[in-house]
C-alpha atoms as a PDB file:
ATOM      1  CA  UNK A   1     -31.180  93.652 -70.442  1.00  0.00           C
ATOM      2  CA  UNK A   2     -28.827  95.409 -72.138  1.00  0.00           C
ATOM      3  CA  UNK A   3     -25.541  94.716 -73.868  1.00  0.00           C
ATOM      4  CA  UNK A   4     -23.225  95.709 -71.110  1.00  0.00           C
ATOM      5  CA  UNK A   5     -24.749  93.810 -68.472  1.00  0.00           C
ATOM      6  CA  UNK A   6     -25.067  90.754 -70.641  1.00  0.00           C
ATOM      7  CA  UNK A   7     -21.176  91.267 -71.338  1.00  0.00           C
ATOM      8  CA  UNK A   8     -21.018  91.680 -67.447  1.00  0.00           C
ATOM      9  CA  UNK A   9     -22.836  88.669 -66.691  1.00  0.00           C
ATOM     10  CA  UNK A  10     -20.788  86.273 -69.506  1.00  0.00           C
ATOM     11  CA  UNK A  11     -17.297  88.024 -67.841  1.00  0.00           C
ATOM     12  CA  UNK A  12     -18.583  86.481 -64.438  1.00  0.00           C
ATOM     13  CA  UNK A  13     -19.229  83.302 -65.331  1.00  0.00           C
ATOM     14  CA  UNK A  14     -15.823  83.143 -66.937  1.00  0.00           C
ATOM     15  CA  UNK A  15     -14.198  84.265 -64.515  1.00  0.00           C
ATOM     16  CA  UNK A  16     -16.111  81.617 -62.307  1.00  0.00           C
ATOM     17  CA  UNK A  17     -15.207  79.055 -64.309  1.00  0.00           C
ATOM     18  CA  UNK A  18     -11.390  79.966 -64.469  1.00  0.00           C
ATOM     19  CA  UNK A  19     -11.542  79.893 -60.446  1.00  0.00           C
ATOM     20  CA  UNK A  20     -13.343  76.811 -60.207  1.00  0.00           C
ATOM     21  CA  UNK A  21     -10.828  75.146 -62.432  1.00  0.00           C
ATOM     22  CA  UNK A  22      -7.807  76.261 -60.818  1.00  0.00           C
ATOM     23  CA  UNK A  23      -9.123  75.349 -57.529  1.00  0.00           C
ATOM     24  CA  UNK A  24      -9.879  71.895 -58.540  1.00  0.00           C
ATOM     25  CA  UNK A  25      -6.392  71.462 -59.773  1.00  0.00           C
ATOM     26  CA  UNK A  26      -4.681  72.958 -56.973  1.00  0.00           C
ATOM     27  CA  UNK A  27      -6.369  70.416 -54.797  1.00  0.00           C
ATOM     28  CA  UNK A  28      -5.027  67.434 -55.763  1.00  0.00           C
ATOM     29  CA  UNK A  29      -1.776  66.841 -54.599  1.00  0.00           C
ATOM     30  CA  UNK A  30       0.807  64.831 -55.748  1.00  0.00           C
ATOM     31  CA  UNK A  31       3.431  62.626 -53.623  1.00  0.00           C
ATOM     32  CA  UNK A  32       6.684  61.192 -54.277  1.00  0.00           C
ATOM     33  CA  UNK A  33       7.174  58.101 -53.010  1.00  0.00           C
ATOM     34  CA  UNK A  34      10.797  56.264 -52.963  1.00  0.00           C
ATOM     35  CA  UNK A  35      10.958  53.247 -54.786  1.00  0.00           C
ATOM     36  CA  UNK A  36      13.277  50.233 -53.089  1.00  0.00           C
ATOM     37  CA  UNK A  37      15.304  48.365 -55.132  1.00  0.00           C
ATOM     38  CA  UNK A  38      14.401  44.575 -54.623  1.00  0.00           C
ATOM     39  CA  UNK A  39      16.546  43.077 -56.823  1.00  0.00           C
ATOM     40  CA  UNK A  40      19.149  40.093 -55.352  1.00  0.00           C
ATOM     41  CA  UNK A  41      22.576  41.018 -55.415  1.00  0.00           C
ATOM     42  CA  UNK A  42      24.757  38.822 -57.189  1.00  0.00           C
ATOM     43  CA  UNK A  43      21.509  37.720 -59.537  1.00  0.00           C
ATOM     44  CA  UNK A  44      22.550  38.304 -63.716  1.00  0.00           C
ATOM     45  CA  UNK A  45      20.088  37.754 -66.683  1.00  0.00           C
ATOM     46  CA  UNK A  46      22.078  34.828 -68.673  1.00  0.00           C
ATOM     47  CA  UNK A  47      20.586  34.975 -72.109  1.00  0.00           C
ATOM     48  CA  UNK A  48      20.319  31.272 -73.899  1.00  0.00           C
ATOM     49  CA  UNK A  49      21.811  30.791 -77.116  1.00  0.00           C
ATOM     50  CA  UNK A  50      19.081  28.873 -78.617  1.00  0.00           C
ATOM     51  CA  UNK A  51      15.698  29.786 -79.379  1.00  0.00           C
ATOM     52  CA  UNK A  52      12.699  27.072 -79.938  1.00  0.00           C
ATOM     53  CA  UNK A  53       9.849  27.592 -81.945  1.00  0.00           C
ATOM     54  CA  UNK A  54       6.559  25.397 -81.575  1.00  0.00           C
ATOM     55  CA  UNK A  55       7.130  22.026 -83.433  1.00  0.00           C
ATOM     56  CA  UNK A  56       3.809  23.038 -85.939  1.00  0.00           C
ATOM     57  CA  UNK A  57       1.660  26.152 -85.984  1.00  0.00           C
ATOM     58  CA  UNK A  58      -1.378  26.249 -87.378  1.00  0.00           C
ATOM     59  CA  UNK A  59      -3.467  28.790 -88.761  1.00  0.00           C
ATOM     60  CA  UNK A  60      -6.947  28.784 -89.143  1.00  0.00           C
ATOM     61  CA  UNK A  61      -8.984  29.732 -92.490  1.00  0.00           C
ATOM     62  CA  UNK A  62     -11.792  29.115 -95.244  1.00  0.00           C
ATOM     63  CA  UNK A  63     -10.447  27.456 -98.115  1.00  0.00           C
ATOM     64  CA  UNK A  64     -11.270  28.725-101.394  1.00  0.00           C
ATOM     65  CA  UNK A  65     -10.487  26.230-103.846  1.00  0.00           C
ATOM     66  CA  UNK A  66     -12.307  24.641-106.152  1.00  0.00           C
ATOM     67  CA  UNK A  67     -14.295  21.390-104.635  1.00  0.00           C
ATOM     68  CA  UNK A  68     -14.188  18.934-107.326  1.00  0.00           C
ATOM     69  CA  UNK A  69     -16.706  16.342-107.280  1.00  0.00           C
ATOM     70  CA  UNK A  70     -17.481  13.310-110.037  1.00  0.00           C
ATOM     71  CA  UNK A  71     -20.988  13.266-110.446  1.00  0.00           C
ATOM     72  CA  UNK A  72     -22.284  11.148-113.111  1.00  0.00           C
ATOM     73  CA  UNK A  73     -23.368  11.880-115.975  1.00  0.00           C
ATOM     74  CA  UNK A  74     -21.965  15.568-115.760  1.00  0.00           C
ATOM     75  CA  UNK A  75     -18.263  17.477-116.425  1.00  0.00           C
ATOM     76  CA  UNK A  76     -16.129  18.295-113.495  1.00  0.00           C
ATOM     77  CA  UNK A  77     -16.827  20.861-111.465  1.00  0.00           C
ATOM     78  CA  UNK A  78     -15.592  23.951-111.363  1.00  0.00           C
ATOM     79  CA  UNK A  79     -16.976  26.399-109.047  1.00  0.00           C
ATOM     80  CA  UNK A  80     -15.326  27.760-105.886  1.00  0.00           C
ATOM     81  CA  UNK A  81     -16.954  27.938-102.437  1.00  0.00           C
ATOM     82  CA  UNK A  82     -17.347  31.940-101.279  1.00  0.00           C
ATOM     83  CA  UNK A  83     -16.489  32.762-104.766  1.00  0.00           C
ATOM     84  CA  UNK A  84     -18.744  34.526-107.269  1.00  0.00           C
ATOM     85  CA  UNK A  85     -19.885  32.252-110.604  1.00  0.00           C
ATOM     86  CA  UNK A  86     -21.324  33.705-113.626  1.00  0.00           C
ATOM     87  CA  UNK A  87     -24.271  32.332-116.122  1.00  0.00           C
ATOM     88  CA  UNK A  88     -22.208  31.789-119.539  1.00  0.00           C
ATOM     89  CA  UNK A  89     -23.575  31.983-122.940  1.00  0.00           C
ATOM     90  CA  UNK A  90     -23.001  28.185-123.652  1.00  0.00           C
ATOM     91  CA  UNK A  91     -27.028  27.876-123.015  1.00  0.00           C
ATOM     92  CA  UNK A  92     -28.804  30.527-124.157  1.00  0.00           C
ATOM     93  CA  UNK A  93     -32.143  29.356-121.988  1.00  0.00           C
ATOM     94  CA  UNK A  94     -32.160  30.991-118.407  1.00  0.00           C
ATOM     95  CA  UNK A  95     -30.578  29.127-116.078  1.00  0.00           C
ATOM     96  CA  UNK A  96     -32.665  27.785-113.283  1.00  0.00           C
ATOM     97  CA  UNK A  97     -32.591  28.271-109.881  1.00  0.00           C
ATOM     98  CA  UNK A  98     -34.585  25.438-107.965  1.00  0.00           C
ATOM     99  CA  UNK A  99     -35.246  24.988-104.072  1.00  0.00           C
ATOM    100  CA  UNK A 100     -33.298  21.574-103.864  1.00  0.00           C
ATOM    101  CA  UNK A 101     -30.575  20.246-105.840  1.00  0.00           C
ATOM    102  CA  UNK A 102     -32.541  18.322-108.656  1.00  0.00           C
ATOM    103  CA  UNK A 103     -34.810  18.620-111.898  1.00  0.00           C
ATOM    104  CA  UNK A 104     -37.822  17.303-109.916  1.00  0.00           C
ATOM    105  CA  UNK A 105     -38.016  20.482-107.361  1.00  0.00           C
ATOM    106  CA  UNK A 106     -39.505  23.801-107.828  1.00  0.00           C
ATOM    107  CA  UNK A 107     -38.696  26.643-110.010  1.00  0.00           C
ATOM    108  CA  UNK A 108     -37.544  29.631-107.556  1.00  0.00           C
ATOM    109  CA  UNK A 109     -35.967  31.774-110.262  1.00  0.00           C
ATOM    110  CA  UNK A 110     -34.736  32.481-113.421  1.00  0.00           C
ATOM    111  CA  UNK A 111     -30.875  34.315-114.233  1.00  0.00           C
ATOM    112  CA  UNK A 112     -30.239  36.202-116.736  1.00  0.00           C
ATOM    113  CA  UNK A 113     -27.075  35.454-118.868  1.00  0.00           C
ATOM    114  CA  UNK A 114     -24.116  37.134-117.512  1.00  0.00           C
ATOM    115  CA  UNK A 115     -25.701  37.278-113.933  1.00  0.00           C
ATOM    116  CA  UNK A 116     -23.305  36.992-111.196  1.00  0.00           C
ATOM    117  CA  UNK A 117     -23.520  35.225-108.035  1.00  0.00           C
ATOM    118  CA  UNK A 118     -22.341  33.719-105.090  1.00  0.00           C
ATOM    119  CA  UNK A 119     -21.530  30.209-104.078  1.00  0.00           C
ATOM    120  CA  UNK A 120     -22.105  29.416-100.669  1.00  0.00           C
ATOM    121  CA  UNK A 121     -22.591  25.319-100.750  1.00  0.00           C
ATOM    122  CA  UNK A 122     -22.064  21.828-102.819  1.00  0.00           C
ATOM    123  CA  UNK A 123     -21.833  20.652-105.068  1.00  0.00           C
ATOM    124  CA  UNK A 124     -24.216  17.995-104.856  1.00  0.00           C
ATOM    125  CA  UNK A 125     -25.028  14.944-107.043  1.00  0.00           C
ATOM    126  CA  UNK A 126     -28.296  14.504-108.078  1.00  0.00           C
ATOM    127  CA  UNK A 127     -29.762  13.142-111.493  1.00  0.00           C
ATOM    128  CA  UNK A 128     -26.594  14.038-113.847  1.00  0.00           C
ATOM    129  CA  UNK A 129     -26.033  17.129-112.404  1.00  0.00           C
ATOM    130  CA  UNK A 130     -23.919  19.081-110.043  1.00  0.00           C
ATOM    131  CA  UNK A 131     -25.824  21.430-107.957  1.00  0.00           C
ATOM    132  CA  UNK A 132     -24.189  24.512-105.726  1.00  0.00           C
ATOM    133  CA  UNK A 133     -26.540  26.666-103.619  1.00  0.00           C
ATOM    134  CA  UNK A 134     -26.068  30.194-104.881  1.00  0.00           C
ATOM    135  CA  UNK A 135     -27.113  33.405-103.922  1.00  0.00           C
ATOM    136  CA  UNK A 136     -27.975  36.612-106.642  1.00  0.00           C
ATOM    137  CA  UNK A 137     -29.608  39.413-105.399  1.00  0.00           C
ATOM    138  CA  UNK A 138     -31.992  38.352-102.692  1.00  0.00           C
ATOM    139  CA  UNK A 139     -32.427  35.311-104.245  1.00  0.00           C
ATOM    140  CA  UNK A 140     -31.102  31.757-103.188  1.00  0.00           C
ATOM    141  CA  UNK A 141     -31.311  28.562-104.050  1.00  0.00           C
ATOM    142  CA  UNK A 142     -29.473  25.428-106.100  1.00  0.00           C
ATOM    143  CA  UNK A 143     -28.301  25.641-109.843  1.00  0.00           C
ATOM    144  CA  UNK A 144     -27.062  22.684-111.980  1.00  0.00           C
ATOM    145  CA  UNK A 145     -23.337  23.594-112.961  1.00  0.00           C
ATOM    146  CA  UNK A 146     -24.162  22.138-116.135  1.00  0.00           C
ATOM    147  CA  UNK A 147     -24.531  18.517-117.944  1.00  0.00           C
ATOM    148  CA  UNK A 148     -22.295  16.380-119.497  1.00  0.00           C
ATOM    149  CA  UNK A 149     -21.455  18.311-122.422  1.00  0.00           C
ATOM    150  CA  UNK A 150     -21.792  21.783-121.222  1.00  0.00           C
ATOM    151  CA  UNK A 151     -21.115  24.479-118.434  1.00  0.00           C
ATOM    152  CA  UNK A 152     -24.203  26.456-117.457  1.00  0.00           C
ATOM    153  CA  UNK A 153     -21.912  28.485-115.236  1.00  0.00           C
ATOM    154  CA  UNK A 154     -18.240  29.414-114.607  1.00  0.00           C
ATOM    155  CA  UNK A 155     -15.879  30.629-111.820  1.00  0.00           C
ATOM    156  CA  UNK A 156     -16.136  34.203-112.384  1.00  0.00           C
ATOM    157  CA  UNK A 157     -13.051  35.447-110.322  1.00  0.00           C
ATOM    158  CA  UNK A 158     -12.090  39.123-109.106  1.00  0.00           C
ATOM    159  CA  UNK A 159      -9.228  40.564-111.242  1.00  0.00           C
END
């Protein structure tokens, strides 16, 4: 086929298209219709000159404070819920990550110093510790916030 009857053949479906177009346009037609006016003669909006709000409105959301608990035999805590924490230097062991809150339970993992994580429950008392379920990495699983004279972790806060 050549050139000019391929232009030919492009020019006739365009021109197809065009018409098709139009005509499908031009069919639909459009009415007016009159609107009534409803409205009650005589009634008048009357705005108040008082506005009420609801006696209390509250609004939902996570708290992110620090949950302190008193466990004995260990320093306050200090950790926030949905917050990240941090392994400090105080120890320089790794710091143990076990799969239940106390010394008896498995080993699940060892962090680093400096490793940052995530707090997602506790603390709980057990032994004289308090534990917080963490999550670093793909890793989770309960860390002692420290003993009675030391931190094994801190808040470690964006900013």
């Amino acid at each position: 086929m050549g050139k000019r009857a391929l232009l030919q053949r492009w020019g006739v479906c365009a021109l197809l298209i065009v018409l098709l177009s139009a005509a499908a346009c031009g069919s639909a037609r459009t009415t007016a219709s009159r609107v009534e006016d409803t409205r009650t003669p005589g009634t008048r909006f009357t705005p108040t000159s008082s506005v009420s709000a609801p006696a209390s409105v509250t609004t939902p959301s996570t708290p992110r404070a620090a949950v302190r608990a008193n466990c004995p035999g260990a320093l306050p805590t200090r950790l926030i819920l949905q917050e990240r924490g941090i392994v400090t230097d105080e120890d320089p062991s790794r710091l143990r990550v076990r799969a239940d809150p106390g010394t008896q339970h498995s080993i699940t993992a060892l962090l680093e110093l400096d490793a940052v994580f995530l707090v997602l429950r506790g603390p709980v008392c057990a032994g004289d510790y308090a534990w917080f379920y963490v999550r670093w990495r793909t890793v989770e699983g309960w860390v002692a916030e420290g003993d009675a004279k030391q931190y094994y972790v801190a808040p470690y806060l964006p900013g």
